[in-house]
Protein backbone atom coordinates (compact mmCIF):
# COMPACT_ATOMS: atom_id res chain seq x y z
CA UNK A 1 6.17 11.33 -9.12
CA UNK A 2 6.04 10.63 -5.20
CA UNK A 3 3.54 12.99 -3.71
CA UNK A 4 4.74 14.25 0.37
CA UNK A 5 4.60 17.16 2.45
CA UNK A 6 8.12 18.84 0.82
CA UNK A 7 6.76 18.80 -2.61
CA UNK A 8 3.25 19.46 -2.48
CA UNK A 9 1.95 23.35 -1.55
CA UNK A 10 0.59 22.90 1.95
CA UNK A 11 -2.26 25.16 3.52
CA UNK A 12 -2.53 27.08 6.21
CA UNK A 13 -2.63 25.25 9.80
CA UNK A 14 -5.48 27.18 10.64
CA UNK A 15 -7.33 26.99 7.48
CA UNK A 16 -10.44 23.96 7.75
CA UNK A 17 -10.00 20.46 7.19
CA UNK A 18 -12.80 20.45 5.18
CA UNK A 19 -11.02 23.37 2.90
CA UNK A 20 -8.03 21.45 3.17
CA UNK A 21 -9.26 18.31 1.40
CA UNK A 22 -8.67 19.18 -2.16
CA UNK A 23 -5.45 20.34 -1.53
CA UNK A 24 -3.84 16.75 -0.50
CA UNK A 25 -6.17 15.44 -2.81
CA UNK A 26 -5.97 16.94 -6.10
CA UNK A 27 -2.23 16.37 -6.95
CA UNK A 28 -2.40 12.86 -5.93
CA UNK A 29 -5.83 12.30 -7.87
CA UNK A 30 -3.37 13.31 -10.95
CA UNK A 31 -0.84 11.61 -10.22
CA UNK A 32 -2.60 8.22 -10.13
CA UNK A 33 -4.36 8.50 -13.65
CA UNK A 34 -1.39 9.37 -14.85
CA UNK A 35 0.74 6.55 -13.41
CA UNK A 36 -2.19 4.39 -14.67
CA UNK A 37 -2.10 6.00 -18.29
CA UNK A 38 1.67 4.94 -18.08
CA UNK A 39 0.88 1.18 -17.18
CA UNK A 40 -0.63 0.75 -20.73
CA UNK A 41 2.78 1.90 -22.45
CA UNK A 42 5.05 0.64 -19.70
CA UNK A 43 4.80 -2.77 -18.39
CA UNK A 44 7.87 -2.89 -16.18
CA UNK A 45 7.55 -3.57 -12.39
CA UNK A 46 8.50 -0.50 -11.21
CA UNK A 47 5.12 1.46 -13.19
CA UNK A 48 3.08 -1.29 -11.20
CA UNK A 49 4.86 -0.53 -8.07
CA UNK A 50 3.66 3.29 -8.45
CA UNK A 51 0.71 2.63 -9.08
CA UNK A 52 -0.78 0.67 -6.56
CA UNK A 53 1.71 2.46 -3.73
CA UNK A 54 -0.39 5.73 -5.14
CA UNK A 55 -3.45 3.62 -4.72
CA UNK A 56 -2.76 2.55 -1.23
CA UNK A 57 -2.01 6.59 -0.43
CA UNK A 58 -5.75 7.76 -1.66
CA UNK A 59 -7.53 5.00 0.63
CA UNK A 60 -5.13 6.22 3.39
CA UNK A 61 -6.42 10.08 2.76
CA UNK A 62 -9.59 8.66 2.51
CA UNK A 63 -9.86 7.17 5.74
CA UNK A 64 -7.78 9.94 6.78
CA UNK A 65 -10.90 12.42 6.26
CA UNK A 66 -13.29 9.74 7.60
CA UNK A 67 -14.81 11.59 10.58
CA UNK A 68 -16.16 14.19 7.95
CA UNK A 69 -17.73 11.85 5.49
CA UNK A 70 -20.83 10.00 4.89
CA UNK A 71 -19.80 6.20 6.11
CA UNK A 72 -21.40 4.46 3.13
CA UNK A 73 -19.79 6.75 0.98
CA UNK A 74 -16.26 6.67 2.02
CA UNK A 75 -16.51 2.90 2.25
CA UNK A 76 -17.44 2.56 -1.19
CA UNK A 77 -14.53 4.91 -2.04
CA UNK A 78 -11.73 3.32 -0.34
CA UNK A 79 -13.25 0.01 -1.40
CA UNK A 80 -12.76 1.10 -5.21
CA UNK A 81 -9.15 2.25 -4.56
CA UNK A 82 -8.76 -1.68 -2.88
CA UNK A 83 -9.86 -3.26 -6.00
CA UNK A 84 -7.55 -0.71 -8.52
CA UNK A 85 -4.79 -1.48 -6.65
CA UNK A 86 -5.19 -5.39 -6.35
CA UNK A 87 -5.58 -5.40 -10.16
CA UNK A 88 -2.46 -4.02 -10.06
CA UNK A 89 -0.82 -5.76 -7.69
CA UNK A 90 -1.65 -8.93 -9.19
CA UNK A 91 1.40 -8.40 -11.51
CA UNK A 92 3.72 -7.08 -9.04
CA UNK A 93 3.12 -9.94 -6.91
CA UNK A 94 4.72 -12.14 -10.02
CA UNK A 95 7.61 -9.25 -10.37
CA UNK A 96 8.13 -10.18 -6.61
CA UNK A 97 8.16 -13.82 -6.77
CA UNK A 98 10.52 -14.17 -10.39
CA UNK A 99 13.19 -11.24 -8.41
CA UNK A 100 13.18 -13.66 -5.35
CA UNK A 101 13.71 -16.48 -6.78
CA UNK A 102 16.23 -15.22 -8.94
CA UNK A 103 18.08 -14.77 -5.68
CA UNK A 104 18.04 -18.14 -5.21
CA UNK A 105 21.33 -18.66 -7.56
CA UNK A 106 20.18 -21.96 -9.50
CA UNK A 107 17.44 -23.47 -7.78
CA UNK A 108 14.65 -22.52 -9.80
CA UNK A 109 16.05 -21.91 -13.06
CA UNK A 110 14.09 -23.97 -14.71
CA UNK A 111 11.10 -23.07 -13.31
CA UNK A 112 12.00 -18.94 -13.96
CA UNK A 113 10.56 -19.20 -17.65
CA UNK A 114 7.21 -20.32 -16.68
CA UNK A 115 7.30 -17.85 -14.18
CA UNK A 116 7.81 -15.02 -16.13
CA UNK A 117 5.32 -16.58 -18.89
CA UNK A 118 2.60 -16.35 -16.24
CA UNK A 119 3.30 -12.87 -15.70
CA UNK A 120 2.97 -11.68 -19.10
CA UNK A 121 -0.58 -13.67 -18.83
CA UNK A 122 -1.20 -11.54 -15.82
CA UNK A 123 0.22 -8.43 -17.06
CA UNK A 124 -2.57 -8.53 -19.49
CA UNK A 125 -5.67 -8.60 -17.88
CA UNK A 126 -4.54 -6.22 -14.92
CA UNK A 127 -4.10 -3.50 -18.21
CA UNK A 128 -7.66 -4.82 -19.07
CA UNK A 129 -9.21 -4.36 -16.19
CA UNK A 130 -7.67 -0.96 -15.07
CA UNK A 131 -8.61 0.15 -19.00
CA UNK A 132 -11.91 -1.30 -18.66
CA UNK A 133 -12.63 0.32 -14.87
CA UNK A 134 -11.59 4.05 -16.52
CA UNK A 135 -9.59 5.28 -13.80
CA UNK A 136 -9.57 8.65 -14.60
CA UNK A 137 -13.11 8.41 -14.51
CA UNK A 138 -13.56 7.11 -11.48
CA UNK A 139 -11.08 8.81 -9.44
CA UNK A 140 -12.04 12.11 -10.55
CA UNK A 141 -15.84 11.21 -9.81
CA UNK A 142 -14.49 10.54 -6.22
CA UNK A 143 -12.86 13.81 -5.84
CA UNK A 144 -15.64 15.76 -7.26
CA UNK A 145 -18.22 13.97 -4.81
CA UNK A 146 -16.21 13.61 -1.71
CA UNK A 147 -15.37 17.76 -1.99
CA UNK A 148 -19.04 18.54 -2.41
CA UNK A 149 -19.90 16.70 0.33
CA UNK A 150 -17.49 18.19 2.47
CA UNK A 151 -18.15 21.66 1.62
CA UNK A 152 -22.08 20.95 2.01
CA UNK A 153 -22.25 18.61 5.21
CA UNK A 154 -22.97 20.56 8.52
CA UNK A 155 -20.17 19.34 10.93
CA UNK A 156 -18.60 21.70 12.58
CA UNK A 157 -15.67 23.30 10.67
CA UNK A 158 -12.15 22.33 12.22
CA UNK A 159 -8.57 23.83 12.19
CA UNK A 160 -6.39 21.06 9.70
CA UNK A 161 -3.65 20.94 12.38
CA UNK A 162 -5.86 19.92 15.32
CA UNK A 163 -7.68 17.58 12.81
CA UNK A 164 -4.10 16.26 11.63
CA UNK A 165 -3.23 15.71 15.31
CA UNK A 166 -6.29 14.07 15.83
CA UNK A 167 -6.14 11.55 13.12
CA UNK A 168 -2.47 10.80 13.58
CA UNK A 169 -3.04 9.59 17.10
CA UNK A 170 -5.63 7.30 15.98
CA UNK A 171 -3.25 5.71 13.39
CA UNK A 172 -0.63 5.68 15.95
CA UNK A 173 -3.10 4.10 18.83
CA UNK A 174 -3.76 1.26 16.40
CA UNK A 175 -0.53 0.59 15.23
CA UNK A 176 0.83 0.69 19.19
CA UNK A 177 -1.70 -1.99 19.53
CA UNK A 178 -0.55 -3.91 17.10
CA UNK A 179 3.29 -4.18 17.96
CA UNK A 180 2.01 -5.61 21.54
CA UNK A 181 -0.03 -8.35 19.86
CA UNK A 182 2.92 -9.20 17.45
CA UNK A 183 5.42 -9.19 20.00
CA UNK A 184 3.60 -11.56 21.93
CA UNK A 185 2.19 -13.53 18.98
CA UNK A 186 3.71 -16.70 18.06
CA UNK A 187 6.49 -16.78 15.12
CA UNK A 188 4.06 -18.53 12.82
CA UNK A 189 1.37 -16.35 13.80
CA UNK A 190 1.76 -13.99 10.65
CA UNK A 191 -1.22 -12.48 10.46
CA UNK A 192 -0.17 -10.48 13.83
CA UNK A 193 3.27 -8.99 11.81
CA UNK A 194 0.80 -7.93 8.83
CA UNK A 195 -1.30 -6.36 10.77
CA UNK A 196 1.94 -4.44 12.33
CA UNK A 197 2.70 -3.59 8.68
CA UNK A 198 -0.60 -2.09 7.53
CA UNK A 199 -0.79 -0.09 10.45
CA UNK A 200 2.64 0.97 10.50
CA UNK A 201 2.17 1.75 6.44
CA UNK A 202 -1.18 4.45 7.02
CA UNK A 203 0.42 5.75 9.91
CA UNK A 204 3.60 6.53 7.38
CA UNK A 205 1.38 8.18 4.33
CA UNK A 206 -0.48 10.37 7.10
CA UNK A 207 2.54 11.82 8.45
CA UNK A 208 3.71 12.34 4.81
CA UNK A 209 0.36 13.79 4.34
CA UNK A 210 0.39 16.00 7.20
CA UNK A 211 3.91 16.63 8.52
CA UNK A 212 3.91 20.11 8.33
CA UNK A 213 0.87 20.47 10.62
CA UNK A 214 1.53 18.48 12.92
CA UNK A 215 4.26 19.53 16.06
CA UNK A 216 8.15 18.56 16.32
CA UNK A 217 9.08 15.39 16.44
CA UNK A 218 7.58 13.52 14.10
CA UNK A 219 9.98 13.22 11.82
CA UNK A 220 11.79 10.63 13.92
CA UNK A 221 9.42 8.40 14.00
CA UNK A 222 8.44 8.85 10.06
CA UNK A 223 12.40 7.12 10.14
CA UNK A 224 11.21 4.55 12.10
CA UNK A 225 8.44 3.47 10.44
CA UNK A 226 10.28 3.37 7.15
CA UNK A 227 12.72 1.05 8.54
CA UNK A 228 9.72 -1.25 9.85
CA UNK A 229 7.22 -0.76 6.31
CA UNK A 230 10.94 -2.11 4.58
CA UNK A 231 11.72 -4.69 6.92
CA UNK A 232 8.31 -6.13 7.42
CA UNK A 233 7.62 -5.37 3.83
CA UNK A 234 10.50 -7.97 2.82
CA UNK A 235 8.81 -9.97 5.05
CA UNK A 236 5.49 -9.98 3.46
CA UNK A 237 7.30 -10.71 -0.08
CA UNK A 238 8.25 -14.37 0.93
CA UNK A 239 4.85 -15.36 2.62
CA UNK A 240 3.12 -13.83 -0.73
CA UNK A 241 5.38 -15.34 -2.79
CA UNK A 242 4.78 -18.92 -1.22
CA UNK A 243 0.84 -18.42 -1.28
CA UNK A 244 1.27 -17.23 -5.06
CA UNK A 245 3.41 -20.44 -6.42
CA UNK A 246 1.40 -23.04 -4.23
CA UNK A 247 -1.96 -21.53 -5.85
CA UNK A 248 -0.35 -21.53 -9.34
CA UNK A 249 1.27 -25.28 -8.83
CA UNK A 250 0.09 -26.61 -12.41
CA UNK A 251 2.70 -24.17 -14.30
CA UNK A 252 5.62 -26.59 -13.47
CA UNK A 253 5.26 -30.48 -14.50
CA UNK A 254 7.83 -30.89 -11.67
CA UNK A 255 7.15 -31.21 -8.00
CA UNK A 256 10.99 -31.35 -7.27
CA UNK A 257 11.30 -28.27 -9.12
CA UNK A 258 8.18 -26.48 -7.05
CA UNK A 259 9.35 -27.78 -3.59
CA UNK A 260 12.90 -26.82 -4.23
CA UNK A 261 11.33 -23.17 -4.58
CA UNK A 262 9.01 -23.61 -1.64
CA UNK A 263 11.59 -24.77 0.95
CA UNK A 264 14.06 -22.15 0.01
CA UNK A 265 11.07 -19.45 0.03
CA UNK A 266 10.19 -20.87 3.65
CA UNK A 267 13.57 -20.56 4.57
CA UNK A 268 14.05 -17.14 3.60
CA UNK A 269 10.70 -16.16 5.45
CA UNK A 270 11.70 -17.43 8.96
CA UNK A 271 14.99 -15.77 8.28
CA UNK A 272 12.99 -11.99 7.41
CA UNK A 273 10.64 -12.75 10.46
CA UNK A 274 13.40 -13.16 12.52
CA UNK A 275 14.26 -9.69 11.64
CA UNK A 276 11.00 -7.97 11.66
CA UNK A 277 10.90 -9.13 14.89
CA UNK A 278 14.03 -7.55 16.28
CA UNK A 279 12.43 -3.99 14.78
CA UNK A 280 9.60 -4.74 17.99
CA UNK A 281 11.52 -4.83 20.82
């Protein structure tokens, strides 16, 4: 149900941003509520996954269209898109930790049940609070007010492709930034290599967003950035994984059992930051 710039009806480089809105918009407005319809009837990791990557994609158009919006607004927005997707990323985040440790061959078999018995627990009140936020409420309320507002304000109207250009630099300006700090960041600096991977992440969904608009060459360095979202994103699994079991130590009456777990998941993330890094030079 992936949304990009091959599968969804395009307009015109010269038509307005502001026209241009609902078209990016609309099919990925639908494609959320009904990935989060779905989450009610399928509780398997890859729904989740959807979801909150669909999630991540509006706040990214949001703050896309930024320069055109009312601040306040589009903060509040891309601020309810945050908290959908962090109710459903509360589960994945167990999915992530149970397939990792899994990997481990052994090591935390005991510990796997409990695991998975906390994700059930989880499961359950990230379906609660997604029913109880009404989604399709919500996200349609956003589309309707954001394309009123754009088709009322009184900026000055301007072509989608030099718009497109426009905000595509600025995601690639920031994300530029960012390698520098992280290559000259510490190893256990981490918060430099996230910050490489949320950049790198909005810069991706824009160019899937607005590929067609924007000139040659892009499409190289849409490769690229795959290759880093993975690598970094791999990354990002162990250090979440490790914050996730420390905060949740009371489900295991063993503290062999948890720091067998912790020292292979610390392991394993010096081992994926080693090669995130490489992806910098």
């Amino acid at each position: 149900m992936k949304q990009d710039s091959e599968s969804t009806p395009q307009p015109t480089r010269e038509a307005s941003a502001q026209q241009a809105f609902g078209a990016y918009a609309g099919p990925l407005i639908g494609e959320t509520i009904a990935l989060a319809d779905a989450v009610h009837d399928d509780p398997s990791p890859e729904a989740l996954h959807k979801l909150r990557v669909s999630l991540r994609r509006l706040r990214s158009l949001w703050w896309a269209f930024a320069p055109l919006l009312d601040k306040g607004e589009n903060a509040r927005q891309r601020a309810v898109y945050q908290f959908l997707a962090t109710a459903a990323g509360k589960t994945r985040d167990w999915d992530i930790l149970i397939e990792l440790l899994e990997d481990q061959r052994g090591g935390a078999k005991d510990l796997l049940p409990k695991l998975r018995q906390a994700r059930g627990e989880t499961l359950a009140v990230s379906r609660d609070t997604l029913l109880n936020a009404d989604v399709k409420h919500l996200l349609r309320d956003a589309f309707t007010t954001t394309t009123a507002q754009l088709n009322t304000a009184h900026t000055p109207r301007i072509a989608l492709h030099k718009f497109a250009a426009k905000r595509v630099n600025a995601s690639e300006r920031t994300l530029k930034k960012r390698i520098k700090r992280a290559r000259r960041a510490k190893r256990s600096d981490y918060a430099a290599f996230h910050d490489v991977r949320k950049a790198g992440k909005k810069l991706r969904y824009l160019f899937e967003f607005f590929g067609p608009q924007l000139q040659d060459g892009h499409k190289r360095m849409l490769k690229r950035l795959k290759r880093l979202q993975k690598r970094f994103g791999m990354l990002n699994d162990t250090v979440a994984s490790a914050t996730l079991l420390r905060d949740n130590a009371a489900i295991t009456s063993s503290s062999g059992e948890l720091d067998t777990a912790l020292d292979w998941l610390n392991r394993e993330r010096k081992r994926r930051l080693r090669a995130a890094a490489r992806l910098l030079d």
